[in-house]
PDB file of N, CA and C in Angstrom:
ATOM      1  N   UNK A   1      50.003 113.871  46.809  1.00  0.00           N
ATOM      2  CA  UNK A   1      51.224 113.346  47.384  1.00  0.00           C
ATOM      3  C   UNK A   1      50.954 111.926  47.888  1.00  0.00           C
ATOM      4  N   UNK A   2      51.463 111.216  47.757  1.00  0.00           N
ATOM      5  CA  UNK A   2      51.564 109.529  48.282  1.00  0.00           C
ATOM      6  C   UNK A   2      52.188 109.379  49.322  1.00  0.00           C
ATOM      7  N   UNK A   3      51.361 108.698  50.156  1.00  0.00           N
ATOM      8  CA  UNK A   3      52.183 108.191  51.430  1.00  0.00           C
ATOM      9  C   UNK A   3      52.714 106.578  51.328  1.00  0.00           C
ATOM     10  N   UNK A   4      53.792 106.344  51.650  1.00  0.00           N
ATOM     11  CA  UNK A   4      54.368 105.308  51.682  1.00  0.00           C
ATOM     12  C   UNK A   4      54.881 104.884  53.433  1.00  0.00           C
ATOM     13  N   UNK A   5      54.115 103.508  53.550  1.00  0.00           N
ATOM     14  CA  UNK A   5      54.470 102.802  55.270  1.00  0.00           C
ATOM     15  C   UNK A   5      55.093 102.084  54.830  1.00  0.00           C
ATOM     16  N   UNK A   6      56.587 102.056  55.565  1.00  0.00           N
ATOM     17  CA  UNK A   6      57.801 100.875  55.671  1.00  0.00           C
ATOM     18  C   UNK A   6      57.262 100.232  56.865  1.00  0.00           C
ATOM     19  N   UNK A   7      57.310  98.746  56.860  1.00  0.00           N
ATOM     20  CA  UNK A   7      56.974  97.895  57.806  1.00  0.00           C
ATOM     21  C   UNK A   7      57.593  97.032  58.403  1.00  0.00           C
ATOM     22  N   UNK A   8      58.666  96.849  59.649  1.00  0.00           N
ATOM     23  CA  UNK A   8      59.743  96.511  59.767  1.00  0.00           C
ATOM     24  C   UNK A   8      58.790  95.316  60.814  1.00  0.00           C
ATOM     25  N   UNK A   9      59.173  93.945  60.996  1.00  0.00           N
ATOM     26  CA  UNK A   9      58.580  92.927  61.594  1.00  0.00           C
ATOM     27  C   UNK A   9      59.846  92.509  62.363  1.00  0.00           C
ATOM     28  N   UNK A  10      59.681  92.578  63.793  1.00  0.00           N
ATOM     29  CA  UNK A  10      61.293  91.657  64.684  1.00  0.00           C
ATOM     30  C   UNK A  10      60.904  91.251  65.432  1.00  0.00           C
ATOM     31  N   UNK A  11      61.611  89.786  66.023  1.00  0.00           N
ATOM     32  CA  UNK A  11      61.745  89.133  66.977  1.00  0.00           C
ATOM     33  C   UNK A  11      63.393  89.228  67.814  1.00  0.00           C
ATOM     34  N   UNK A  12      63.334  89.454  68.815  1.00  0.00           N
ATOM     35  CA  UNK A  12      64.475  89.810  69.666  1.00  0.00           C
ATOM     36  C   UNK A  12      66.142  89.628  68.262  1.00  0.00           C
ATOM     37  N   UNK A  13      66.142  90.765  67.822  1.00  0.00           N
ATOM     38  CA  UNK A  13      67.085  90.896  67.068  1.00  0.00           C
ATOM     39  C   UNK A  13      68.000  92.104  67.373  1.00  0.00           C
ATOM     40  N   UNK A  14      67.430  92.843  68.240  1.00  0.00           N
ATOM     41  CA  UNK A  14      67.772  94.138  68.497  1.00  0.00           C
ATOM     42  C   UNK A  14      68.890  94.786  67.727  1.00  0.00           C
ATOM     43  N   UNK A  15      70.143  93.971  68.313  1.00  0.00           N
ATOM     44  CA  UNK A  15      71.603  94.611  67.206  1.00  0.00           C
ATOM     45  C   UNK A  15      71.381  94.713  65.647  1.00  0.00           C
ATOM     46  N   UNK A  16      70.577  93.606  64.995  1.00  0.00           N
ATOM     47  CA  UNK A  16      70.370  93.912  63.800  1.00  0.00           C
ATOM     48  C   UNK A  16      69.003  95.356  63.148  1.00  0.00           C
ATOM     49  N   UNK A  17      68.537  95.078  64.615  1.00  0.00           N
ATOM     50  CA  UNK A  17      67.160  96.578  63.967  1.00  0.00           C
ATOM     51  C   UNK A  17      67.770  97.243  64.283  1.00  0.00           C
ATOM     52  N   UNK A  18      69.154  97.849  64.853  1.00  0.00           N
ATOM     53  CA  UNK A  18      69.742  99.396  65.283  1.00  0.00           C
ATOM     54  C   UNK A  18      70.679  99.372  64.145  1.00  0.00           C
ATOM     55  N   UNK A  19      70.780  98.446  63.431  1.00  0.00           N
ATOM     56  CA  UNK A  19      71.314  98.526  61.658  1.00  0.00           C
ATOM     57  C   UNK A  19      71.014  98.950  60.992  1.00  0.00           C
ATOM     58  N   UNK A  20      69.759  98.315  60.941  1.00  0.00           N
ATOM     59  CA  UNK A  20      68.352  98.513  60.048  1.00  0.00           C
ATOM     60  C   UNK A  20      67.984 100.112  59.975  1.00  0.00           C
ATOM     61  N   UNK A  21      67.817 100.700  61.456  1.00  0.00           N
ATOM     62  CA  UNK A  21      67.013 101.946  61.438  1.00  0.00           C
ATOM     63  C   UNK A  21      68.637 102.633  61.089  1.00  0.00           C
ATOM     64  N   UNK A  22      69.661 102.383  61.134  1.00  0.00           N
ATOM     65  CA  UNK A  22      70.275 103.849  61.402  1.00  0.00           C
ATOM     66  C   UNK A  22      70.921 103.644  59.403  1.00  0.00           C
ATOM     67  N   UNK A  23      70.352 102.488  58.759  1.00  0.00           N
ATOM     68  CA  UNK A  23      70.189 102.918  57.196  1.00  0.00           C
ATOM     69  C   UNK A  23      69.118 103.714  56.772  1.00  0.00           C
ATOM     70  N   UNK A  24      68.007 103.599  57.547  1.00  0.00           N
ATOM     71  CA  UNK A  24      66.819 104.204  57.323  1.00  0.00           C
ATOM     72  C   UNK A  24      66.887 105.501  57.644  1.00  0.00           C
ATOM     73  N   UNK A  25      67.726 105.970  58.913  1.00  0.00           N
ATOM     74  CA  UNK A  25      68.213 107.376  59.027  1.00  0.00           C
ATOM     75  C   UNK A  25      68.869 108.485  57.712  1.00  0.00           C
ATOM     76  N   UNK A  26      69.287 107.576  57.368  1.00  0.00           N
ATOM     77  CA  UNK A  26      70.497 108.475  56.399  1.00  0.00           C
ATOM     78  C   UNK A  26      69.729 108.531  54.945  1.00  0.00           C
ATOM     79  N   UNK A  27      67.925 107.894  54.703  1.00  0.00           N
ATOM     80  CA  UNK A  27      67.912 108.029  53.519  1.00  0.00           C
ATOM     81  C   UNK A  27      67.454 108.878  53.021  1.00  0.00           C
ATOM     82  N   UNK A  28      67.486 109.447  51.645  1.00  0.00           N
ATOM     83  CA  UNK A  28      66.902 110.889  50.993  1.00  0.00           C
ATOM     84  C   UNK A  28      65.668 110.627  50.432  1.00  0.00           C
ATOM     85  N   UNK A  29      64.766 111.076  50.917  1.00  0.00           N
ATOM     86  CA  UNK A  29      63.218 110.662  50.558  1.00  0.00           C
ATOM     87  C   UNK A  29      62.510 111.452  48.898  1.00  0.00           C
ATOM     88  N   UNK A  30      62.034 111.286  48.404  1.00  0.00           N
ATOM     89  CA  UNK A  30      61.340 112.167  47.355  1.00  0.00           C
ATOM     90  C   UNK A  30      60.797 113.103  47.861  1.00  0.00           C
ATOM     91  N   UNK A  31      60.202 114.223  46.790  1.00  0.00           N
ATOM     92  CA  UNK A  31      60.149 115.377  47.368  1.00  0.00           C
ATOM     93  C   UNK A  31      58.152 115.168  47.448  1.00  0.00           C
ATOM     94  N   UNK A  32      58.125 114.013  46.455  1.00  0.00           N
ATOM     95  CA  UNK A  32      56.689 114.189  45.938  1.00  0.00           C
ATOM     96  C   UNK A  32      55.777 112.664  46.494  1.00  0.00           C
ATOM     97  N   UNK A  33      56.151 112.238  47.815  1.00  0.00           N
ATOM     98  CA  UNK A  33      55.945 111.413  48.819  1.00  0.00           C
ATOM     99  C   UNK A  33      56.228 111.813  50.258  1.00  0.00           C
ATOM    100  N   UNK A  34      55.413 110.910  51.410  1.00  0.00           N
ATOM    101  CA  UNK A  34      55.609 111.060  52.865  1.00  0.00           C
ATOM    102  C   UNK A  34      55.607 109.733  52.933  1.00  0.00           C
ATOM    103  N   UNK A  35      56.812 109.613  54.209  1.00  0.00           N
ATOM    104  CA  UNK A  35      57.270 108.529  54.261  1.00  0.00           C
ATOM    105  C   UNK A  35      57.213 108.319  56.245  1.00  0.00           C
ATOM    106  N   UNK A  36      56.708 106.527  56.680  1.00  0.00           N
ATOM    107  CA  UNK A  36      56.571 106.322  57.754  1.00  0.00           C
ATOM    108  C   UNK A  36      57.188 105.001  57.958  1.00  0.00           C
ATOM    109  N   UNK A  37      57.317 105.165  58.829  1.00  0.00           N
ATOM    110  CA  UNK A  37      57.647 103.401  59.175  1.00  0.00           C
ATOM    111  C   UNK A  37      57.279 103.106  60.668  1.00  0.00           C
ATOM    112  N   UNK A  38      56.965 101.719  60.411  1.00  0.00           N
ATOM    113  CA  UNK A  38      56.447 101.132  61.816  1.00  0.00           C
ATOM    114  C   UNK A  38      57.329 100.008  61.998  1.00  0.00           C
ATOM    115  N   UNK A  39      57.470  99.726  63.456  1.00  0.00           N
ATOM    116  CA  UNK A  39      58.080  98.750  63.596  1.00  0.00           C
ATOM    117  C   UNK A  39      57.302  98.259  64.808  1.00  0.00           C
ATOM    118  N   UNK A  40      57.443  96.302  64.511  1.00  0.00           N
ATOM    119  CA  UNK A  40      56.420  95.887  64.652  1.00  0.00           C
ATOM    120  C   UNK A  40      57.357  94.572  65.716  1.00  0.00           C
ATOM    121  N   UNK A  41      57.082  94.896  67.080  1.00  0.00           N
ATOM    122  CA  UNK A  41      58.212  94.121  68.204  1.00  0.00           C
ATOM    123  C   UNK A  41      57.176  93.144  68.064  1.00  0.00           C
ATOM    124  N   UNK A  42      57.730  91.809  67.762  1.00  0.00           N
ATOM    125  CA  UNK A  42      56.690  90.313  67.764  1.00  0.00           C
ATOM    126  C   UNK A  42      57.111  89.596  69.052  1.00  0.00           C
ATOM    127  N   UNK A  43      56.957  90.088  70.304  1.00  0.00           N
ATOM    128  CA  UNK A  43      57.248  89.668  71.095  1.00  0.00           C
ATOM    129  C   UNK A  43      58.071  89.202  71.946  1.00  0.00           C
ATOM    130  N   UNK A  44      59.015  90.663  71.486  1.00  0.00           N
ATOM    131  CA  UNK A  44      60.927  90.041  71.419  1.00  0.00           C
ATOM    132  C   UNK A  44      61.061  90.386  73.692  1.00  0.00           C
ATOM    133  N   UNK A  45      61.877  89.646  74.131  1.00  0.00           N
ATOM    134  CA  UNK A  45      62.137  89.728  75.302  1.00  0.00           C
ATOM    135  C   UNK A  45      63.846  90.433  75.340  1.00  0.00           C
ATOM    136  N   UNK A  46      64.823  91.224  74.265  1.00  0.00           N
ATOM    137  CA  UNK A  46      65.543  91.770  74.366  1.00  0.00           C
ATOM    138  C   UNK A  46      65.455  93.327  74.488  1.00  0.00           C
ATOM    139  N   UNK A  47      66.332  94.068  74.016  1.00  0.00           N
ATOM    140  CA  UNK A  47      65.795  95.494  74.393  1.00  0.00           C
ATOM    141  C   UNK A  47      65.545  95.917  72.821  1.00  0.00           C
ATOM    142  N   UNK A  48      64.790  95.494  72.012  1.00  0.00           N
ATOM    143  CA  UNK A  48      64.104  96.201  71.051  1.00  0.00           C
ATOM    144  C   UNK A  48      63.600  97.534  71.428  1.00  0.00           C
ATOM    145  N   UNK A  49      62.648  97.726  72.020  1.00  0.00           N
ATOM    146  CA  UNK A  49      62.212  98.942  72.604  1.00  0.00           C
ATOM    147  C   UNK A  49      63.047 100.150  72.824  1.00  0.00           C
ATOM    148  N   UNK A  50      63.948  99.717  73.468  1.00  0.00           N
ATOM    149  CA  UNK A  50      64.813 100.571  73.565  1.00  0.00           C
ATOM    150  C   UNK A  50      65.514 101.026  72.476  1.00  0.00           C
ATOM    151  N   UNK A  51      66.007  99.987  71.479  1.00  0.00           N
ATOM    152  CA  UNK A  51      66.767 100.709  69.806  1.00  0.00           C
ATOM    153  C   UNK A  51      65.908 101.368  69.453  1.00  0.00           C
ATOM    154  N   UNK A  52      64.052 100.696  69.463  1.00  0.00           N
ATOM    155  CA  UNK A  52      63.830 101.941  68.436  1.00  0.00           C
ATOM    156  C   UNK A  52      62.959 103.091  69.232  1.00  0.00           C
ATOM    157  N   UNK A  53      63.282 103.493  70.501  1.00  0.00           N
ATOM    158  CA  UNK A  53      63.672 104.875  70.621  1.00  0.00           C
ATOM    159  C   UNK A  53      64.433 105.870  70.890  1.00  0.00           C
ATOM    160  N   UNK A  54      65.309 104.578  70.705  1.00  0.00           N
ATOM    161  CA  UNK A  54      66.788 105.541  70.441  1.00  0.00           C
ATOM    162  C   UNK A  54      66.728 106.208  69.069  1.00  0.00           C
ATOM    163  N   UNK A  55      66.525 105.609  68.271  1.00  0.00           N
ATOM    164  CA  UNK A  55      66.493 105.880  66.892  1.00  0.00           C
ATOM    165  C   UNK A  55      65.105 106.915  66.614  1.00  0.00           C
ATOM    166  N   UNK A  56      64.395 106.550  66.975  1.00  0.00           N
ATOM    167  CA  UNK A  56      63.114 107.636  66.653  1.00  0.00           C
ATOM    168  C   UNK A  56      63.277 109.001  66.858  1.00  0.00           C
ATOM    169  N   UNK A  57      64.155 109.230  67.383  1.00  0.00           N
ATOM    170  CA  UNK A  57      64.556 110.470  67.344  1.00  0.00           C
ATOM    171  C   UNK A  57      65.357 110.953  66.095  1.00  0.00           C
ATOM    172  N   UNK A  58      66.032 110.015  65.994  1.00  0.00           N
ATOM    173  CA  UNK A  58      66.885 110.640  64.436  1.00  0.00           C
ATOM    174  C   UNK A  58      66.480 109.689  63.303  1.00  0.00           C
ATOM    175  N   UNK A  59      64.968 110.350  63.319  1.00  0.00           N
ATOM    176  CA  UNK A  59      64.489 109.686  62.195  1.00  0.00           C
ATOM    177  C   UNK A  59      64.817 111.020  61.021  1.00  0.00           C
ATOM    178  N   UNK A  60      64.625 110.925  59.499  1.00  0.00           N
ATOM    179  CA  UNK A  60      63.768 112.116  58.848  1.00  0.00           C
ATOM    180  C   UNK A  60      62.399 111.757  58.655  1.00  0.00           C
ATOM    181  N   UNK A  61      61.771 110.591  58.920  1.00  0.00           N
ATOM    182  CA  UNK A  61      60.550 110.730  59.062  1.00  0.00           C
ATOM    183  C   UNK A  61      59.909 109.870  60.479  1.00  0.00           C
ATOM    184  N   UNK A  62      58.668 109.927  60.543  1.00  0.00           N
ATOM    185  CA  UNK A  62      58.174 109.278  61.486  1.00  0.00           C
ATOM    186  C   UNK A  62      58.239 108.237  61.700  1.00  0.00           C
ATOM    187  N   UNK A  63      58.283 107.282  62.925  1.00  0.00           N
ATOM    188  CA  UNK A  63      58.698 106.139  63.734  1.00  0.00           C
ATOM    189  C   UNK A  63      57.787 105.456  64.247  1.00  0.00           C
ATOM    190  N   UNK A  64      57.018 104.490  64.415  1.00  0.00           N
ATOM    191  CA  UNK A  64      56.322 104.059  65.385  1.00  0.00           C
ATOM    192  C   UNK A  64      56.235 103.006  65.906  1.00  0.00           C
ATOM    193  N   UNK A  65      56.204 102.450  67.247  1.00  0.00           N
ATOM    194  CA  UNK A  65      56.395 101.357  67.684  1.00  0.00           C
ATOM    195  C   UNK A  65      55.024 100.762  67.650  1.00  0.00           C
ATOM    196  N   UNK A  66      55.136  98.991  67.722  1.00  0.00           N
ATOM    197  CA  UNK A  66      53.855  98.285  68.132  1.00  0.00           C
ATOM    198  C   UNK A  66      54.051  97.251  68.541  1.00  0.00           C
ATOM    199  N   UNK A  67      53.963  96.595  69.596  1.00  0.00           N
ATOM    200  CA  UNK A  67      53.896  95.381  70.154  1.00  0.00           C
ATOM    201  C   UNK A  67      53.118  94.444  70.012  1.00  0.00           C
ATOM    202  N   UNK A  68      53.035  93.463  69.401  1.00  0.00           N
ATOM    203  CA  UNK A  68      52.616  92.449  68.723  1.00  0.00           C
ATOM    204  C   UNK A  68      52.607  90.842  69.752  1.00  0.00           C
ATOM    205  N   UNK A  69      51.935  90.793  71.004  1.00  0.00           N
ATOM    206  CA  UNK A  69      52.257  89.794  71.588  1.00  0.00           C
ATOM    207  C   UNK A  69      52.083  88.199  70.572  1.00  0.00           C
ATOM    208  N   UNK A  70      51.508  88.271  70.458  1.00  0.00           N
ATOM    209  CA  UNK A  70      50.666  86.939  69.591  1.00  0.00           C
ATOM    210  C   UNK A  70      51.779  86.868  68.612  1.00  0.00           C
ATOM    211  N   UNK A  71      52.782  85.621  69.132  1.00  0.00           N
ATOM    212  CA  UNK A  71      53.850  85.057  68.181  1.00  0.00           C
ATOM    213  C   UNK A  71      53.613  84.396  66.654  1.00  0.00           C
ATOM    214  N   UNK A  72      54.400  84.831  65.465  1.00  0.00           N
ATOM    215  CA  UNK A  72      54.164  84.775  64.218  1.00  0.00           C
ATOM    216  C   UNK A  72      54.178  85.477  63.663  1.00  0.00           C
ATOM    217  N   UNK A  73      54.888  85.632  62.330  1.00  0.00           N
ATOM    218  CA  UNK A  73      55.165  86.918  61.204  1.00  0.00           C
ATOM    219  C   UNK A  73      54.042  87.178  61.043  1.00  0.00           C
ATOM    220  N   UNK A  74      52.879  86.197  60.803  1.00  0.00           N
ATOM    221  CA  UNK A  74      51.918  86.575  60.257  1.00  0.00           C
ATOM    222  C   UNK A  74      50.988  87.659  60.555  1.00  0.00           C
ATOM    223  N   UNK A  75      51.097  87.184  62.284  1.00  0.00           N
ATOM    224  CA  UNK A  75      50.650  88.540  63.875  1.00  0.00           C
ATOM    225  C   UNK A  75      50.713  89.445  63.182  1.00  0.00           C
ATOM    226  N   UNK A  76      52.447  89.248  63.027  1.00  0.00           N
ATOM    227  CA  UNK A  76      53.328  90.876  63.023  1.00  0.00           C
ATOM    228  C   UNK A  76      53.012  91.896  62.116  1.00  0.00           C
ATOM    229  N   UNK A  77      53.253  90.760  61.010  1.00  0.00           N
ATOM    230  CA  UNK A  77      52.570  91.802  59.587  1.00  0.00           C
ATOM    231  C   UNK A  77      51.124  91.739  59.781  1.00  0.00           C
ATOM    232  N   UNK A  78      50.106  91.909  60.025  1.00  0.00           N
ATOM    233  CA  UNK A  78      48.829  91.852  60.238  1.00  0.00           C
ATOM    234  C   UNK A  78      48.797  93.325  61.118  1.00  0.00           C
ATOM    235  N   UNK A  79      49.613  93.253  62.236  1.00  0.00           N
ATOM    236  CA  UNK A  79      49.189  94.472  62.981  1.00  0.00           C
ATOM    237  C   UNK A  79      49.994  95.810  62.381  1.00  0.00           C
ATOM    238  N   UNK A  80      51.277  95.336  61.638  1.00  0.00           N
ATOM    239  CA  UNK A  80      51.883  96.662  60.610  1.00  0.00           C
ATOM    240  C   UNK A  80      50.977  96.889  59.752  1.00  0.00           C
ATOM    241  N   UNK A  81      49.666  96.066  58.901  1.00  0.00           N
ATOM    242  CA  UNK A  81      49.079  96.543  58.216  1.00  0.00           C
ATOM    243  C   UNK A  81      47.806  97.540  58.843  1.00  0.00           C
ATOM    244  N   UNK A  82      47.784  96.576  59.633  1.00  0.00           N
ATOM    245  CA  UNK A  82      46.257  97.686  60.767  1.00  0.00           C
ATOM    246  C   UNK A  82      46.319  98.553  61.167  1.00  0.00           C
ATOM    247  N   UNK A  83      47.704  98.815  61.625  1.00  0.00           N
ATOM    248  CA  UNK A  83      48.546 100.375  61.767  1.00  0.00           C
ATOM    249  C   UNK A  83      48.608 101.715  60.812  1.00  0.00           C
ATOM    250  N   UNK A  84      48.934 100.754  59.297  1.00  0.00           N
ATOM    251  CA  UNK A  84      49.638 101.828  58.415  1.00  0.00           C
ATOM    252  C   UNK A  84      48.709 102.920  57.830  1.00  0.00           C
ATOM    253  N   UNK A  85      49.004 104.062  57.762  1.00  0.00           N
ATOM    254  CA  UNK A  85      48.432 105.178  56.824  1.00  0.00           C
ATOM    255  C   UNK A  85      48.627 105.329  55.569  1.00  0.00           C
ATOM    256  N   UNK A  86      49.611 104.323  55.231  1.00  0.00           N
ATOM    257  CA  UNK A  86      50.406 104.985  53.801  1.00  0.00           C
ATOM    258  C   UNK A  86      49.256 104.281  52.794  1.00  0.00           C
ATOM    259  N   UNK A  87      49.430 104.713  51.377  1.00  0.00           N
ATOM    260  CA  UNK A  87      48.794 104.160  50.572  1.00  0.00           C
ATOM    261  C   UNK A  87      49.225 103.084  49.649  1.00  0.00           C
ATOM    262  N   UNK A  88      50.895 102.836  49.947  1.00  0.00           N
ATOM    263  CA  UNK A  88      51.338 101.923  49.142  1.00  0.00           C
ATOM    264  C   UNK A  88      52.401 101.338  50.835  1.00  0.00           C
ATOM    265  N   UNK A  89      52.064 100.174  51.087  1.00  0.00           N
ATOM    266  CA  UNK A  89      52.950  99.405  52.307  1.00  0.00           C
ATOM    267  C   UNK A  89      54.301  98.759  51.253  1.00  0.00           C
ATOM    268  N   UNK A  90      55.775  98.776  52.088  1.00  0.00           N
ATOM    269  CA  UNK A  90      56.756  97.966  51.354  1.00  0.00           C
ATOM    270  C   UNK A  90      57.027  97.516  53.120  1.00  0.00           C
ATOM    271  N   UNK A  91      57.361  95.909  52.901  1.00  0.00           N
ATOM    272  CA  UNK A  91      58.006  94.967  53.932  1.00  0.00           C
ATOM    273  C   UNK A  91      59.211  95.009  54.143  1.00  0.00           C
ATOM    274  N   UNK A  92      59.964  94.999  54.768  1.00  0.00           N
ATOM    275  CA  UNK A  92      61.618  94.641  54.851  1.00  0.00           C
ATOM    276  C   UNK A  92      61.717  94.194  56.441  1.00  0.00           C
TER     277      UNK A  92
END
């Protein structure tokens, strides 16, 4: 079975990641994959935190937060990769 890590990277966007996750809620996964996603707060001073545990609850799969002080996508995606379990990472 293949694991696949979604890797979500934000800076104080909040209204747009409670978009983001509640498409990610509703999607139908394969039967012959596990699916995760991390989301990766780059140092946002809005209530990120708070969307995504609002949302982590109505995930169908697992959620995880990470705080990323050190400003830059590059941070961000660096610590979604140091994080991930999956064997194939997709960005969005």
């Amino acid at each position: 079975m293949r694991k696949i890590t979604i890797v979500v990277c934000t800076f104080n966007r909040a209204d747009q990641l409670g978009e983001t996750l509640e498409r990610f809620s509703t999607q139908e996964l394969p039967s012959d994959c596990e699916v995760e996603l991390l989301v990766v707060d780059n140092n946002s001073n809005d209530n990120t935190r708070d969307v995504i545990s609002k949302w982590a609850e109505k995930m169908p799969f697992p959620l995880r937060y990470y705080f990323e002080g050190r400003q830059g996508k590059s941070f961000a995606m660096n610590c979604g990769i140091a994080n991930a379990s999956g064997d194939l990472l997709a960005f969005t």
